[in-house]
C-alpha atoms as a PDB file:
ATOM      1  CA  UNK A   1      42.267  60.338 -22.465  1.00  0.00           C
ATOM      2  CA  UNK A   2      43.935  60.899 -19.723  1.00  0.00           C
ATOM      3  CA  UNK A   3      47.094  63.409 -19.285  1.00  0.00           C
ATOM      4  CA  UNK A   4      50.704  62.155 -18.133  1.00  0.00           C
ATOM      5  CA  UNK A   5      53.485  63.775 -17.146  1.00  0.00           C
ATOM      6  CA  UNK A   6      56.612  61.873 -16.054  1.00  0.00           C
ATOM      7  CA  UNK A   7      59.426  63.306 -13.711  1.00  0.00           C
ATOM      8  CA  UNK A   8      62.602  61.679 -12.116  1.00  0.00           C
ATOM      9  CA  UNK A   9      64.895  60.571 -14.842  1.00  0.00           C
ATOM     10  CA  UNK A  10      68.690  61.196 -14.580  1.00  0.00           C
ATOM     11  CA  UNK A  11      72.264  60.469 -15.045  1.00  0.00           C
ATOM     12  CA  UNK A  12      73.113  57.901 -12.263  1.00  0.00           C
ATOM     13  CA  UNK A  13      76.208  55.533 -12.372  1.00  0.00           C
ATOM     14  CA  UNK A  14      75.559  51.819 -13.257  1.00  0.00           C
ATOM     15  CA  UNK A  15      74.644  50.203  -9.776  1.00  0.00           C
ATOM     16  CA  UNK A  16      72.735  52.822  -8.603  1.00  0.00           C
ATOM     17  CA  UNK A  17      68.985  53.965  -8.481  1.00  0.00           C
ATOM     18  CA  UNK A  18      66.355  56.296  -9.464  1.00  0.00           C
ATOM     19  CA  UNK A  19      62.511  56.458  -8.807  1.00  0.00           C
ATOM     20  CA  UNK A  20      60.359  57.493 -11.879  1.00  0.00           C
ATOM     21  CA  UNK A  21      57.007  59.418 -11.299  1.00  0.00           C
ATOM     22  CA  UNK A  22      54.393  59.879 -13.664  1.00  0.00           C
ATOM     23  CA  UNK A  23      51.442  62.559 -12.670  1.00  0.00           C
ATOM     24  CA  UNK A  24      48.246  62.231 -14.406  1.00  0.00           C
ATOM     25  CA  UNK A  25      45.662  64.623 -14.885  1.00  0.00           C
ATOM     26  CA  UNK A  26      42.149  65.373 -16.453  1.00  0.00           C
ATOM     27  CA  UNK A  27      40.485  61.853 -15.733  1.00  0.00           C
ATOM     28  CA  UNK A  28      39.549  59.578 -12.530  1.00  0.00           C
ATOM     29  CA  UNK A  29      43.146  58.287 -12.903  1.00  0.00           C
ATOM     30  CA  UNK A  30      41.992  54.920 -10.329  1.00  0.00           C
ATOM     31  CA  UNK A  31      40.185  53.898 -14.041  1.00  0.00           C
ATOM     32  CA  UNK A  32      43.356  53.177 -15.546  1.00  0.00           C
ATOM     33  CA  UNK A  33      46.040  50.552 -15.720  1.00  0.00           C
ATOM     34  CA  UNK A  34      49.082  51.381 -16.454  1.00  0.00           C
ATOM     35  CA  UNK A  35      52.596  50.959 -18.083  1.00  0.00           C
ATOM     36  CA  UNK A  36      56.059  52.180 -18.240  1.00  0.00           C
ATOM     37  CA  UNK A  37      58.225  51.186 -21.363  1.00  0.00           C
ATOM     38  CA  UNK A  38      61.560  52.731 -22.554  1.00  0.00           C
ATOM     39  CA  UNK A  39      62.898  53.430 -25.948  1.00  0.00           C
ATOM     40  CA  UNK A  40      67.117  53.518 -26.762  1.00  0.00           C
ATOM     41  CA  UNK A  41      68.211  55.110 -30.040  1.00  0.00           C
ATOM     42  CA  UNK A  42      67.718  52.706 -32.691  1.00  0.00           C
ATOM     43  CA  UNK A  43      65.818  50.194 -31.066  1.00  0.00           C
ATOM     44  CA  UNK A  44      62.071  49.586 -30.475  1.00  0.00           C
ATOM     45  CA  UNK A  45      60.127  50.611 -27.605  1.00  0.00           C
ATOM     46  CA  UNK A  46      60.164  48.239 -25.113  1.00  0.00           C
ATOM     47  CA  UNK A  47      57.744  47.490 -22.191  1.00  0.00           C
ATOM     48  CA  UNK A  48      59.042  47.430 -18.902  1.00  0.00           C
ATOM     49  CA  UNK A  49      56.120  46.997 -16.059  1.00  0.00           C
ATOM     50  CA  UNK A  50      52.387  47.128 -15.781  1.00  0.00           C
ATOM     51  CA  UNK A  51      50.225  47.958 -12.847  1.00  0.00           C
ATOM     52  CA  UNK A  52      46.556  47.030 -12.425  1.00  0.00           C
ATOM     53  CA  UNK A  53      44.106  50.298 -11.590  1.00  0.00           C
ATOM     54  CA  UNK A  54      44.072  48.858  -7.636  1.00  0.00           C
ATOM     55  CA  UNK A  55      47.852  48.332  -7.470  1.00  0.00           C
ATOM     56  CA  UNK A  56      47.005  44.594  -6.439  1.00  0.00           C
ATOM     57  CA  UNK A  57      48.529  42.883  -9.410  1.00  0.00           C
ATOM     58  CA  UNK A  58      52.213  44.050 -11.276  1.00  0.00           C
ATOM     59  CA  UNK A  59      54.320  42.114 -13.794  1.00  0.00           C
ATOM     60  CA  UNK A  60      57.345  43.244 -15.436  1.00  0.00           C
ATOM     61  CA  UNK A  61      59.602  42.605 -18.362  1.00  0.00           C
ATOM     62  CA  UNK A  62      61.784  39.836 -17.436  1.00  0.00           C
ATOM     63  CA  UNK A  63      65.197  42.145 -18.237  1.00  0.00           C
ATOM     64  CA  UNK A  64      64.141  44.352 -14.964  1.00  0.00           C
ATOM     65  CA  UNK A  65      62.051  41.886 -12.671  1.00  0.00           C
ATOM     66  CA  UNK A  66      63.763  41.579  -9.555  1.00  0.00           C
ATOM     67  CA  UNK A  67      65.222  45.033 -10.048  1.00  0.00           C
ATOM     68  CA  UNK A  68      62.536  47.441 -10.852  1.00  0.00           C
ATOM     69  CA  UNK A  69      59.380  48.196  -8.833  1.00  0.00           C
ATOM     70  CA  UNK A  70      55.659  49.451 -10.431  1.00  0.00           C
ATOM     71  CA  UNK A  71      53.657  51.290  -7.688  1.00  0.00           C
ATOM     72  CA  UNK A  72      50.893  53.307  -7.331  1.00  0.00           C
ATOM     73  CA  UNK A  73      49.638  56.033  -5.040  1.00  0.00           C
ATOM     74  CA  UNK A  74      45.749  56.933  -6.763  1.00  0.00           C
ATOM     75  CA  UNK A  75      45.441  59.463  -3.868  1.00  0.00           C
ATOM     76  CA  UNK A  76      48.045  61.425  -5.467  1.00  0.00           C
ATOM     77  CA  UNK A  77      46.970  60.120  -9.266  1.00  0.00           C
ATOM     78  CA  UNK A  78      50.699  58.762  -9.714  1.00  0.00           C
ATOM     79  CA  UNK A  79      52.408  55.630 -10.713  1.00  0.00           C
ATOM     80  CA  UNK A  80      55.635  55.113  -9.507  1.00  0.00           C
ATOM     81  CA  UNK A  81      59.209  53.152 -11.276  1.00  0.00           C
ATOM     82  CA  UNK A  82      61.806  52.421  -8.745  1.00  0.00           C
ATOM     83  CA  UNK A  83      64.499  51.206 -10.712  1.00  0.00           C
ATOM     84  CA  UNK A  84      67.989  49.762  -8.834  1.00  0.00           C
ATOM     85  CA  UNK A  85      70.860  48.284  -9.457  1.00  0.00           C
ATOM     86  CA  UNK A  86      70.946  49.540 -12.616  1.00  0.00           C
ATOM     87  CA  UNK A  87      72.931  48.484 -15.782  1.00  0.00           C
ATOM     88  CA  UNK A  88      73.979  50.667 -18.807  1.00  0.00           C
ATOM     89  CA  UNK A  89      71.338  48.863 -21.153  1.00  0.00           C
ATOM     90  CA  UNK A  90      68.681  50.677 -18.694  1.00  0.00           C
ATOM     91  CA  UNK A  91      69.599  54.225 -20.518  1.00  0.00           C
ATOM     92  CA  UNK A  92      66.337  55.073 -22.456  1.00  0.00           C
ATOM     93  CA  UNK A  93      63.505  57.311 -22.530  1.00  0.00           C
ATOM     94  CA  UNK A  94      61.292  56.065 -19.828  1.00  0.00           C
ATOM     95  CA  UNK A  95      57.672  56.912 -20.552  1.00  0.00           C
ATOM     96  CA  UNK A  96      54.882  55.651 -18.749  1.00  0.00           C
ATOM     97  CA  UNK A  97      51.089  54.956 -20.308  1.00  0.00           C
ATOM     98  CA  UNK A  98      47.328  54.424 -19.659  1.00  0.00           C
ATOM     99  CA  UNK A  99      44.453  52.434 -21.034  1.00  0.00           C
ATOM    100  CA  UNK A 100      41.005  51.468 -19.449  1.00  0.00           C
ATOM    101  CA  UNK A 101      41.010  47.928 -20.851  1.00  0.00           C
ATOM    102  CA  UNK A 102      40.079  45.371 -18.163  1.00  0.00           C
ATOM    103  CA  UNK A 103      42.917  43.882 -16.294  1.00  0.00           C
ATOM    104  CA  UNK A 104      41.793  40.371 -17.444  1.00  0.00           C
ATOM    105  CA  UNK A 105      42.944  40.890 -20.641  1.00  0.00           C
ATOM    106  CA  UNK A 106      47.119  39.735 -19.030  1.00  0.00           C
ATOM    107  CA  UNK A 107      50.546  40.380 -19.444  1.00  0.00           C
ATOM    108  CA  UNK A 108      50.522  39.585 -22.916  1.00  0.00           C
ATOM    109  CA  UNK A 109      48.039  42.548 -23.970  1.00  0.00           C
ATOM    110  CA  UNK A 110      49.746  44.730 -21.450  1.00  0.00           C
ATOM    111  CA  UNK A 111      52.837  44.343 -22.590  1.00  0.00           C
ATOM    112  CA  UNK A 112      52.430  45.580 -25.968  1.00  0.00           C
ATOM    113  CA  UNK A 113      52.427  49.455 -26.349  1.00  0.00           C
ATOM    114  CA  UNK A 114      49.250  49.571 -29.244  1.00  0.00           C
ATOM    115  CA  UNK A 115      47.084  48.199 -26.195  1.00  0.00           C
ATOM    116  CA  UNK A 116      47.499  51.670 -24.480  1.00  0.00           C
ATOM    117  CA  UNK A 117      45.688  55.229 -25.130  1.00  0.00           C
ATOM    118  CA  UNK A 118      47.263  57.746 -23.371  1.00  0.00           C
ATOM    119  CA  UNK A 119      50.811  58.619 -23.534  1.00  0.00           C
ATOM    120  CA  UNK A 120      53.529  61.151 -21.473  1.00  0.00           C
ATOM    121  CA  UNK A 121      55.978  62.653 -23.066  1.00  0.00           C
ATOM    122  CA  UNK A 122      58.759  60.979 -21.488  1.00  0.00           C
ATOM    123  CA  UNK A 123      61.991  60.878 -19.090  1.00  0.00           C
ATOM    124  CA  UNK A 124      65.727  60.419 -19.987  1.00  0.00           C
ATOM    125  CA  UNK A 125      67.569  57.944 -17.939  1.00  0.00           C
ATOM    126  CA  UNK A 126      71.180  57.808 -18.520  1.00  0.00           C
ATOM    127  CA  UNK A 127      72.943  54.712 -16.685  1.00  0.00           C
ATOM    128  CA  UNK A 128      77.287  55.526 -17.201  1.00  0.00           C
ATOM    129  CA  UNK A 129      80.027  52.515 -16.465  1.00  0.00           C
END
């Protein structure tokens, strides 16, 4: 498994932006896809945006597309959430994940937080009105 640590979460006003980070450590971290979901009090976590191991291929949750950006820098072993033009029903604990199943498998499998092995610990994000 591979170790995650997620940074840049925040109280911003609805409208405005904030760029998640997620470090990983302790494995080749270019071996891994990866995934950021989000969890609100009393609901279930939800996926947000998936990233393929080269950065070539993304997809995203359809509540965020257009909004929110997945990157990758595996120089620096971090994955990346831009998130703008945000909304109040963006306030969650952001938390970003790993697996080393082949990219084939789609959006579908990506989407679905059992599919992943590796998890961080997680970042508040707090969107006000």
């Amino acid at each position: 498994q591979v170790r995650l640590v997620e940074s840049g979460g925040g109280l911003v006003q609805a409208g405005g932006s904030l760029r998640l980070s997620c470090a990983a450590s302790g494995r080749t971290f270019s071996n891994y896809n990866m995934g950021w979901f989000r969890q609100a009090p009393g609901n279930e976590r939800e996926f947000v945006a998936a990233i393929k191991w080269s950065g070539s291929s993304t997809f995203y949750a359809d509540s965020v597309k257009g909004r929110f950006t997945v990157s990758r820098d595996n120089a620096k072993n971090t994955v990346y959430l831009q998130m703008n033009s945000l909304k109040v029903e963006d306030t969650a604990v952001y938390c970003c994940a790993a697996t080393a199943d082949p990219w084939y498998r789609g959006p579908s499998y990506y989407s679905e937080w059992r599919n992943y092995d590796s998890w961080g610990q997680g970042t508040q994000v707090t969107v006000s009105s």
